[in-house]
Protein backbone atom coordinates (compact mmCIF):
# COMPACT_ATOMS: atom_id res chain seq x y z
CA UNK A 1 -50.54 7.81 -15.43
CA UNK A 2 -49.18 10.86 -16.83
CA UNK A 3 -46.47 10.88 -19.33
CA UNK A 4 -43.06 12.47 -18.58
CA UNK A 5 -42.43 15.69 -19.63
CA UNK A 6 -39.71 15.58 -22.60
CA UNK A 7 -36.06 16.59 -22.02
CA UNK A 8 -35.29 19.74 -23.51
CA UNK A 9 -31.77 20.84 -23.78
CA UNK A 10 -30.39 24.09 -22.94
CA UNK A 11 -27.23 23.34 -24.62
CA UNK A 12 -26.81 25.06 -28.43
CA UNK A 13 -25.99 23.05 -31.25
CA UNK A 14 -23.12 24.51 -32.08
CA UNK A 15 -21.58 23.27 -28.77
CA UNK A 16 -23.12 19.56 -28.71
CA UNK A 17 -21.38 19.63 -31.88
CA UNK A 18 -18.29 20.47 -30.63
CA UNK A 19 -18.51 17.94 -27.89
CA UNK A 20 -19.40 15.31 -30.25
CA UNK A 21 -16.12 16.26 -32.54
CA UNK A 22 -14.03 16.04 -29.51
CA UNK A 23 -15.51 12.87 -28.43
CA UNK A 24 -15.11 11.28 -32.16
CA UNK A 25 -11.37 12.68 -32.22
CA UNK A 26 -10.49 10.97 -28.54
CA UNK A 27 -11.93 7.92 -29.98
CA UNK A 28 -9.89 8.07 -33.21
CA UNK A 29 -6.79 8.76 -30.82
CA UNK A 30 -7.60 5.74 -28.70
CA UNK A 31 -7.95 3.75 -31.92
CA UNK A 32 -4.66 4.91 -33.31
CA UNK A 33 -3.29 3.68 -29.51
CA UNK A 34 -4.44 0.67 -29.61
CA UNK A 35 -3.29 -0.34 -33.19
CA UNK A 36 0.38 1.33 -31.83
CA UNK A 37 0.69 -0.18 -28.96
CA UNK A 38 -0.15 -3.71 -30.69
CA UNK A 39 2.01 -3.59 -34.17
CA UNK A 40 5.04 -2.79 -31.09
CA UNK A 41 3.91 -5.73 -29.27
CA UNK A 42 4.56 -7.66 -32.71
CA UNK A 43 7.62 -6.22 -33.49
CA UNK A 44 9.01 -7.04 -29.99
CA UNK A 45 7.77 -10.40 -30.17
CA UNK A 46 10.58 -9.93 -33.31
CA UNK A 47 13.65 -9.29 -31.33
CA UNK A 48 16.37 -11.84 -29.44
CA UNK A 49 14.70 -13.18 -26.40
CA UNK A 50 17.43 -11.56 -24.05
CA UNK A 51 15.83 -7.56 -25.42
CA UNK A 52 12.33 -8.87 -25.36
CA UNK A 53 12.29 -8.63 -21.12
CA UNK A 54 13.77 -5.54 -21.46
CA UNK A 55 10.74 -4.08 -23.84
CA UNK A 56 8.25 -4.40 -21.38
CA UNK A 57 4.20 -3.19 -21.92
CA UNK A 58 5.06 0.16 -19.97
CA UNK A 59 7.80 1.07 -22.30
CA UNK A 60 5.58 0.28 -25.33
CA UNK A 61 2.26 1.68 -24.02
CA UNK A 62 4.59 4.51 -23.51
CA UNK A 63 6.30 4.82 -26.59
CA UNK A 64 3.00 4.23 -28.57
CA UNK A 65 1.31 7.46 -27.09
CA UNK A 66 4.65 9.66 -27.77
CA UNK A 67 4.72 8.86 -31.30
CA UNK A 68 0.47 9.85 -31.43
CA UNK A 69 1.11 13.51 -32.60
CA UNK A 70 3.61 12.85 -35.49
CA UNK A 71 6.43 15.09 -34.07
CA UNK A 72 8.66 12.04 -32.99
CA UNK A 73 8.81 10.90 -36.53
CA UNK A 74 10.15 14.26 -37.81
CA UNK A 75 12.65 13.91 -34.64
CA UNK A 76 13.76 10.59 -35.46
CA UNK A 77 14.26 11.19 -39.32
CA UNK A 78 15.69 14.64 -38.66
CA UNK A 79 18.12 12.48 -36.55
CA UNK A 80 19.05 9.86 -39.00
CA UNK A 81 19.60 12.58 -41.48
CA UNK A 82 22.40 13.83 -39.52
CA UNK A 83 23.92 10.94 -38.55
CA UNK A 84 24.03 9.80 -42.17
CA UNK A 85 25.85 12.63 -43.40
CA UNK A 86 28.03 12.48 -40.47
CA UNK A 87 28.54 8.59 -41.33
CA UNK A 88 29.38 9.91 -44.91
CA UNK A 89 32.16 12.31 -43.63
CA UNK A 90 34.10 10.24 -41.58
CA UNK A 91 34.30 7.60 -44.44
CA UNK A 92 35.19 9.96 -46.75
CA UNK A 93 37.85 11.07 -44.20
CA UNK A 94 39.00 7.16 -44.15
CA UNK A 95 38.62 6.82 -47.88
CA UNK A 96 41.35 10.31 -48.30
CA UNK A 97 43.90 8.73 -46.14
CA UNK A 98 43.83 5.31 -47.76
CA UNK A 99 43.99 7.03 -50.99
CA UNK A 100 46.85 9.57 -49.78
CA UNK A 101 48.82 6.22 -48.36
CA UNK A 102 48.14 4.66 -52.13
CA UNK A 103 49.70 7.68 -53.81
CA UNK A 104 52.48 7.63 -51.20
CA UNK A 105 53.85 3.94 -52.46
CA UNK A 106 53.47 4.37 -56.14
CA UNK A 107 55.98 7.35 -55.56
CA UNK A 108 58.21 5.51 -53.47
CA UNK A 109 58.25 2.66 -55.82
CA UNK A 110 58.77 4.91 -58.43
CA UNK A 111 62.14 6.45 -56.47
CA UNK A 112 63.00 2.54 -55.60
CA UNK A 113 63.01 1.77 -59.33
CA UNK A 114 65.11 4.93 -60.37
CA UNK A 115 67.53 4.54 -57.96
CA UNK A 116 67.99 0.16 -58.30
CA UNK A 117 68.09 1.44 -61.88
CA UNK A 118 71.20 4.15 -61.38
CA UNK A 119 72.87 0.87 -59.60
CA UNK A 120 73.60 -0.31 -63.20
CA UNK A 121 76.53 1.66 -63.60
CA UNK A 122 77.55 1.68 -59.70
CA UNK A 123 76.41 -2.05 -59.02
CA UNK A 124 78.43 -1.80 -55.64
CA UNK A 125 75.66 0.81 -54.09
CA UNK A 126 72.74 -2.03 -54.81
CA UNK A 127 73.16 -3.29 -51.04
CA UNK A 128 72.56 0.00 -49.68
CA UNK A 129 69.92 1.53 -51.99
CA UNK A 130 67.95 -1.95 -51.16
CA UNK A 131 68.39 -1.90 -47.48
CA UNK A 132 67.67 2.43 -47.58
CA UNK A 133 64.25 1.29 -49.57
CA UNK A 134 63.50 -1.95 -46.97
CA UNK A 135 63.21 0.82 -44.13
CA UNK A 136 61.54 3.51 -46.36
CA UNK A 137 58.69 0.76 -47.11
CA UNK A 138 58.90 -0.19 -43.30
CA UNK A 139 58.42 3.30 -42.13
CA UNK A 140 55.56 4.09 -44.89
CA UNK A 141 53.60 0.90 -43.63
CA UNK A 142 54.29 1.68 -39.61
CA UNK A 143 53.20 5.51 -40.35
CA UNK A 144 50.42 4.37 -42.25
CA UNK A 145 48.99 2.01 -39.93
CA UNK A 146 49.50 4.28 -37.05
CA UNK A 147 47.77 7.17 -38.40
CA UNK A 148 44.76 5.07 -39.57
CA UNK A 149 44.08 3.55 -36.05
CA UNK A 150 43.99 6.72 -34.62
CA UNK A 151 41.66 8.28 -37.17
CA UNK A 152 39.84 4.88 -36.82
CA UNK A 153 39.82 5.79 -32.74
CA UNK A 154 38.57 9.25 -33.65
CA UNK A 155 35.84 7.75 -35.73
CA UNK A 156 34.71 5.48 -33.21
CA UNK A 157 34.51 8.26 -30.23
CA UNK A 158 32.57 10.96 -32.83
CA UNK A 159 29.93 8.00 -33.22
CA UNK A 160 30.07 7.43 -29.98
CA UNK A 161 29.16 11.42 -29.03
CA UNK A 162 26.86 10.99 -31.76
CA UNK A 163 24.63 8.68 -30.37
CA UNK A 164 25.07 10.43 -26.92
CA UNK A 165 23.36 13.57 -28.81
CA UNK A 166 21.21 11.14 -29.79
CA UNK A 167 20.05 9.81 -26.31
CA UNK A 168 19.90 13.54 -25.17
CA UNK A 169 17.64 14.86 -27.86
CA UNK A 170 15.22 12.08 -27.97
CA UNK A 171 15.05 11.95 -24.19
CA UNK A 172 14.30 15.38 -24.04
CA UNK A 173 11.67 15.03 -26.51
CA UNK A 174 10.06 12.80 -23.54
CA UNK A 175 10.51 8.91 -26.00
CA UNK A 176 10.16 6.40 -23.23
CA UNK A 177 13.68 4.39 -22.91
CA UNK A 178 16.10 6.96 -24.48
CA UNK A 179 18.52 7.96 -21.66
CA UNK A 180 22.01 8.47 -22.08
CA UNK A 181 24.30 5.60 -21.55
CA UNK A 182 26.83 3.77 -22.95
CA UNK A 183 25.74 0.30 -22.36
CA UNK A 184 25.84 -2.47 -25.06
CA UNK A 185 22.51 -3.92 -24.25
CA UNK A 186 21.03 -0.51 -23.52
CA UNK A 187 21.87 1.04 -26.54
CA UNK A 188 21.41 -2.35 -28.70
CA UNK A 189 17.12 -1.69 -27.34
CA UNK A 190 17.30 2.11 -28.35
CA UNK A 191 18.48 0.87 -31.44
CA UNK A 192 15.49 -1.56 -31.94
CA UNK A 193 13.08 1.46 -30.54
CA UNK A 194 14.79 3.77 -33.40
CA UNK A 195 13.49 0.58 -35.90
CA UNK A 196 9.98 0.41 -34.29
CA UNK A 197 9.83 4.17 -34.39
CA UNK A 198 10.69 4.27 -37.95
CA UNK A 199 8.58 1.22 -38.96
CA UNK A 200 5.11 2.92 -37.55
CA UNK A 201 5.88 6.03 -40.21
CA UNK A 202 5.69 3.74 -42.70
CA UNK A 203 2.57 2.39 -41.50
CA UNK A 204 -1.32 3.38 -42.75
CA UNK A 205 -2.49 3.73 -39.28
CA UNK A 206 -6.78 3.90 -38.43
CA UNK A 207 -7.55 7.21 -37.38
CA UNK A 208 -5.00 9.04 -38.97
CA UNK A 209 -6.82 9.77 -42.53
């Protein structure tokens, strides 16, 4: 019986190189998947009961191959970035008018004590001076708690358009379950996502070094 001839390639070297780079990186890439996919299967296992149904193996077998590339890191910490500063500005913007409203009643107790004091000589005018402060004191406590509800209102609809912006960018950047809504539950997952999503950059992940 004759022996078979040996297979000899046509194929250069340079490309079955290639081939077998491409090959090794798909494999590293399905590696990196896998761990993904099963450190947000953990973390999910994490959550209330009443999110886990909602975090379902599509959404995380989904979200583990968007985050493969890197760029939904930079998205997500670009992201928190913002917000923080934004955070930072509207507390800053509570923190003035609490301060203004602080200045405001050492003055007027400083006008209160001049004037009960000018009631020495004239102690006939005490009455009035008292009952002119008792609505100066009212007014200053009605004003401020009027204007700090509605900064507190303006607060809470500027966070509210901030996570919108959120929702919009990061469902534009194609991150399974990021939609815009305004739905307590909905938004309470995106939140958890956001901490998954944030977790994995932390992580040493095979594959990646």
């Amino acid at each position: 019986m004759s022996a078979m001839p040996e297979y000899v390639t046509n194929v250069s070297p340079n490309v079955l190189a290639t081939v077998k780079e491409e090959l090794i990186k798909k494999e590293q890439q399905q590696q990196r998947h896998y761990f993904l996919l099963s450190e947000l299967q953990s973390m999910a296992r994490e959550v209330p009961g009443k999110y886990q149904q909602r975090l379902s193996y599509d959404l995380l077998c989904g979200l583990s191959n968007a985050v493969l590339d890197g760029t939904v890191y930079e998205i997500v910490n670009s992201l928190k970035e913002v917000q923080q500063l934004e955070e930072r500005n509207l507390f800053a913007r509570r923190v003035k008018l609490i301060n203004q409203n602080k200045n405001q009643k050492q003055a007027l107790m400083k006008k209160q004590t001049d004037a009960i004091q000018m009631c020495r000589s004239k102690p006939h005018n005490l009455p009035l001076v008292q009952a002119k402060y008792e609505k100066h004191w009212k007014d200053l406590g009605r004003n401020f708690n009027e204007e700090l509800k509605r900064l507190d209102m303006k607060i809470i609809m500027e966070l509210d358009q901030k996570v919108m912006d959120q929702q919009v960018t990061l469902e534009k950047a194609g991150v399974p379950g990021f939609f815009v809504t305004n739905n307590p539950q909905e938004i309470k997952v995106q939140m958890y996502l956001l901490e998954f999503i944030t977790r994995l950059n932390g992580m040493m992940i095979p594959g990646s070094y």
